[in-house]
Each structure stands twice: as structure tokens, then as C-alpha cells.
C-alpha atoms as a PDB file:
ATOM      1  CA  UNK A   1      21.818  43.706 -14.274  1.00  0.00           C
ATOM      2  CA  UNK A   2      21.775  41.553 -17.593  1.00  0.00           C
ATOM      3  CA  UNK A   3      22.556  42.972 -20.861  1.00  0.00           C
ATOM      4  CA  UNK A   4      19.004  44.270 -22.042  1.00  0.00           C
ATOM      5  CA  UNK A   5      18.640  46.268 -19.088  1.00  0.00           C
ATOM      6  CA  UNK A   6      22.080  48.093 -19.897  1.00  0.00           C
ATOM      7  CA  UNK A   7      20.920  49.762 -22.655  1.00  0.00           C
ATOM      8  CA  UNK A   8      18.490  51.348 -24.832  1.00  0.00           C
ATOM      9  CA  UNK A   9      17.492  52.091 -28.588  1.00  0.00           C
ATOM     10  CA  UNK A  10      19.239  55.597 -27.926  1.00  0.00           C
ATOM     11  CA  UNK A  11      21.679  55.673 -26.059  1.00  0.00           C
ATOM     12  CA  UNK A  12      23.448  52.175 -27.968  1.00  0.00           C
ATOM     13  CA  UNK A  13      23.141  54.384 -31.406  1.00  0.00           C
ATOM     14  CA  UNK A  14      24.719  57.234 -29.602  1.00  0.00           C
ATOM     15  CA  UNK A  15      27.502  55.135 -28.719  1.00  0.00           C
ATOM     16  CA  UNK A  16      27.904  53.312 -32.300  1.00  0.00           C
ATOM     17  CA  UNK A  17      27.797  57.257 -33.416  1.00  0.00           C
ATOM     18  CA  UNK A  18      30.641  58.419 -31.106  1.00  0.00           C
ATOM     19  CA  UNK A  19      33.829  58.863 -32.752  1.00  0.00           C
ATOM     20  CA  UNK A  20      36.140  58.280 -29.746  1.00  0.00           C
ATOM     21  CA  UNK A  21      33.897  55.774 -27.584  1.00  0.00           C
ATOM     22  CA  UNK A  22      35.812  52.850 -25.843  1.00  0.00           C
ATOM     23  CA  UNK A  23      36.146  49.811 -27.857  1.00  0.00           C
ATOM     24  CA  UNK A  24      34.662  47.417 -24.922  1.00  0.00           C
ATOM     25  CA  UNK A  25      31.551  49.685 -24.956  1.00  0.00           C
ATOM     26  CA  UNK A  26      31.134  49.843 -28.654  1.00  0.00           C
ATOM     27  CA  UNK A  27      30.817  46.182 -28.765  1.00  0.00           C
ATOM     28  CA  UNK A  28      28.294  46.070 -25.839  1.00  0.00           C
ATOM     29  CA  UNK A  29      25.679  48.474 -27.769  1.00  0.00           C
ATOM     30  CA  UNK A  30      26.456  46.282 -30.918  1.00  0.00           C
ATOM     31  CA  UNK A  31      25.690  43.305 -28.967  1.00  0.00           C
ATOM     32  CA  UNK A  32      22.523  45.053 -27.617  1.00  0.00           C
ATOM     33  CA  UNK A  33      21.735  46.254 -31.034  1.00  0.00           C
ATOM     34  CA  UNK A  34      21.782  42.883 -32.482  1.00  0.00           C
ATOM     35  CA  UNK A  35      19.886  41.113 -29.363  1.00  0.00           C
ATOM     36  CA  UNK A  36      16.986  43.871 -29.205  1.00  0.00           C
ATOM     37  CA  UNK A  37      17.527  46.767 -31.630  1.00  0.00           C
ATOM     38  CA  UNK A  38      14.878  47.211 -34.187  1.00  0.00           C
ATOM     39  CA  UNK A  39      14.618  44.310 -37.274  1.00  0.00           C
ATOM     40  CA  UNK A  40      16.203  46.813 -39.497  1.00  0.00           C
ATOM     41  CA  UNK A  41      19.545  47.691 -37.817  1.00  0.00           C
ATOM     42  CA  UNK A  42      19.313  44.069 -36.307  1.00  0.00           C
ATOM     43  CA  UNK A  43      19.658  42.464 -40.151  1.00  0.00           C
ATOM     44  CA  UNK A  44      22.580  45.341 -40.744  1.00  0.00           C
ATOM     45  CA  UNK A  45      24.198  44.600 -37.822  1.00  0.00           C
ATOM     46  CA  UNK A  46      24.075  40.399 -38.617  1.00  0.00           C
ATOM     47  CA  UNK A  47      24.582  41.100 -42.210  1.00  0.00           C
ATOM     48  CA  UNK A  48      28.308  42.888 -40.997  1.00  0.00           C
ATOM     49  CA  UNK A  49      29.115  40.550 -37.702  1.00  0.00           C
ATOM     50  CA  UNK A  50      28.702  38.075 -40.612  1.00  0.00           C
ATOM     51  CA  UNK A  51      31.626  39.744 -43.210  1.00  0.00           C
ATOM     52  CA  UNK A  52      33.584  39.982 -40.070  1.00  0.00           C
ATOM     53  CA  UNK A  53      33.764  36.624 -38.746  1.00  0.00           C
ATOM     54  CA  UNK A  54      34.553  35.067 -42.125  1.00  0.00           C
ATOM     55  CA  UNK A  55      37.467  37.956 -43.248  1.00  0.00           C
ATOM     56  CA  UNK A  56      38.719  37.052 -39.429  1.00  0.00           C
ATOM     57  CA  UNK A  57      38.133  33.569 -39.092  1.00  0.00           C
ATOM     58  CA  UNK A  58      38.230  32.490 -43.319  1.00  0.00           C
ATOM     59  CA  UNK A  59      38.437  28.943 -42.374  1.00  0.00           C
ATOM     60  CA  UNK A  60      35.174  29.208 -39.868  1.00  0.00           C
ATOM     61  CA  UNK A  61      32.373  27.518 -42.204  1.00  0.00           C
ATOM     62  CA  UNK A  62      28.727  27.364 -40.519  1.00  0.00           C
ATOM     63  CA  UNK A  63      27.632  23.656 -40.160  1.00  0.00           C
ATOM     64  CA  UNK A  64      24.086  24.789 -40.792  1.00  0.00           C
ATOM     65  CA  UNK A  65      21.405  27.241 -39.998  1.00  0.00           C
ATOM     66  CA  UNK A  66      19.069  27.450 -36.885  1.00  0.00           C
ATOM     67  CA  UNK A  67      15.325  28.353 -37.363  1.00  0.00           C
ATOM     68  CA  UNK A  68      15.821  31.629 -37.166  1.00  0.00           C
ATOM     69  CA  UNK A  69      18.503  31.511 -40.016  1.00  0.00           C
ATOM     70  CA  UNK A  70      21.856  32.297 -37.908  1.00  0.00           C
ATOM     71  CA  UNK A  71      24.648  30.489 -38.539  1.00  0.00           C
ATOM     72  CA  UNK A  72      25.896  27.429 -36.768  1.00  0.00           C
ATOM     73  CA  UNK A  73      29.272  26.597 -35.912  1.00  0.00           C
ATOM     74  CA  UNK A  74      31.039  23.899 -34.587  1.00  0.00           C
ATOM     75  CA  UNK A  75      32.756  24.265 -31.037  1.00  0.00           C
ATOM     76  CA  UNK A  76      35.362  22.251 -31.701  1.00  0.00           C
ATOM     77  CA  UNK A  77      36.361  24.668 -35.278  1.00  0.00           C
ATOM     78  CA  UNK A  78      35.439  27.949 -33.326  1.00  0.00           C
ATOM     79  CA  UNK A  79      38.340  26.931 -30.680  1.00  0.00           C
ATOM     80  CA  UNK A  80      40.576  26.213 -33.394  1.00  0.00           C
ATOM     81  CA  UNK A  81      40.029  29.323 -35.393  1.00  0.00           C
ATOM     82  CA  UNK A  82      40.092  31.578 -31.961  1.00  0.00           C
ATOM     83  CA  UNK A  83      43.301  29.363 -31.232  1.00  0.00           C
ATOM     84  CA  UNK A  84      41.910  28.146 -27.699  1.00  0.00           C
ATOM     85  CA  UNK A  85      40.684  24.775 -25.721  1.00  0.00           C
ATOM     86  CA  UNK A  86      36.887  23.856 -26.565  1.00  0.00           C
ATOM     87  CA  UNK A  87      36.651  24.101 -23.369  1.00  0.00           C
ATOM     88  CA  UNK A  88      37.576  27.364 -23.150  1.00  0.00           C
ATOM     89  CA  UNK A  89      34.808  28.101 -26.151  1.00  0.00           C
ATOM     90  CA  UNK A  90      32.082  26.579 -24.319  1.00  0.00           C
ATOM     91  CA  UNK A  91      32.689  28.574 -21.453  1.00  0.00           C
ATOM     92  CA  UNK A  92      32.337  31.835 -22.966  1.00  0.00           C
ATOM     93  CA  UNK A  93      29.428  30.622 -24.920  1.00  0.00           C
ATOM     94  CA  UNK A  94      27.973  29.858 -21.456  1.00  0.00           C
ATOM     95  CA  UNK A  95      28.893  33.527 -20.656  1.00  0.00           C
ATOM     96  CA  UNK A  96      27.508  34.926 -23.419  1.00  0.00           C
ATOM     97  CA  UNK A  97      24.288  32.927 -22.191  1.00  0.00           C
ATOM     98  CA  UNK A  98      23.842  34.022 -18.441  1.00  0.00           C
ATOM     99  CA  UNK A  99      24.547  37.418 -19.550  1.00  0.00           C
ATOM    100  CA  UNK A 100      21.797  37.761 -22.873  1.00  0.00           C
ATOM    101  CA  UNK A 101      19.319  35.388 -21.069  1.00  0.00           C
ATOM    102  CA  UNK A 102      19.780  33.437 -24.714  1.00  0.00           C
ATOM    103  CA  UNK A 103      20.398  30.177 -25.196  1.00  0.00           C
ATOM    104  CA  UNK A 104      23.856  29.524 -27.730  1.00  0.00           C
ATOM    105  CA  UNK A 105      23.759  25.527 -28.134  1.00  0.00           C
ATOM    106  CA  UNK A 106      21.332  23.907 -30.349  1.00  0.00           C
ATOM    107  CA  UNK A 107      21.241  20.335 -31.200  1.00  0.00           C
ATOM    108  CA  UNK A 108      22.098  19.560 -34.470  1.00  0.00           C
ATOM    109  CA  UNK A 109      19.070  18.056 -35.813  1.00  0.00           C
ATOM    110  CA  UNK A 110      17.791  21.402 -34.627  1.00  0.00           C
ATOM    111  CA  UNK A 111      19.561  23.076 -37.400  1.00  0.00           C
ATOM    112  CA  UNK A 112      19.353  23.208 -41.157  1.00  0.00           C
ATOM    113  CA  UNK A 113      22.572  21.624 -42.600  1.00  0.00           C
ATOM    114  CA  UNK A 114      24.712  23.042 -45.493  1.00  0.00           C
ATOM    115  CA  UNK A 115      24.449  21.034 -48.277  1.00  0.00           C
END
């Protein structure tokens, strides 16, 4: 069962909601949230991943901005902030991909660069 099947608009609130909910699960209905969840909590939810990755990962800087206005990173500086292979990167972007049905990798004259 992928990851949109998994969950719905309810019960991935009522997990964000819990106060003593597993941390594994938490991140699932985030990840739904994000994926599916209605524009509004979507743009929250992006809006915070967004905070988090660069108080985490400071020295992370997008290399510019798909269509839909998300971020871009390199592989290369996401296994060096992470502190593992590319290799290792790629393969849990590919994860990531089989699992949300969404494709991770875009070329990069599919992007908007940073100036």
C-alpha cells in the first residue's frame, strides 16, 4: 500500500494532535500532510519543513526552484550535509519516490536558478 492510501485528512491531524504519538508515525502524517493535505496546512507544513532543514542543515542552499516553487538541492551537498555517500542520497530519494508515486529529480534547466 503506498503512502496516500495510509492515511487520511483525519486521522494524519489526529496524529500531528497527539501528545505522545511515535516519532516514525508523526513524520508519516506530516509527509502525508504535505503530499495531499489541504493547500492551507500543505503551505504551513512547507513553510516549517523549510525553517527546519536550513536551522539543521545551515550550509544546505537550494540551487533553484522547480515550477511548483520547492526548493532544489544538489545531491552531491545533501550527502554532505546528511554526512553520507551520494549514493546513499539517491537511494533514499528513489525511496521516497516508489513510496509517494512522486518523482524527486528534475533536470536542472527544469528549475529556476538562484540568482
Amino acid at each position: 500500500m503506498d503512502i496516500k492510501e495510509q492515511w487520511d485528512i483525519e486521522s494524519a491531524m489526529q496524529v500531528l494532535q497527539h501528545q505522545t504519538v511515535d516519532a516514525k508515525i508523526w513524520a508519516e502524517a506530516v509527509e502525508w500532510l504535505i503530499l495531499y493535505g489541504p493547500p492551507q496546512i500543505r503551505e504551513l507544513l512547507l513553510q516549517s519543513s523549510g525553517t527546519a532543514t536550513h536551522n539543521c542543515f545551515p550550509n544546505l542552499q537550494a540551487k533553484g526552484y522547480a515550477p511548483d516553487g520547492q526548493p532544489c538541492y544538489s545531491v552531491a551537498e545533501m550527502a554532505k550535509a546528511m554526512g553520507i555517500s551520494e549514493d546513499e542520497t539517491r537511494e533514499m530519494l528513489k525511496e521516497k519516490e516508489k513510496a509517494q508515486g512522486i518523482h524527486h529529480f528534475i533536470d536542472e534547466e527544469d528549475t529556476m536558478k538562484v540568482q
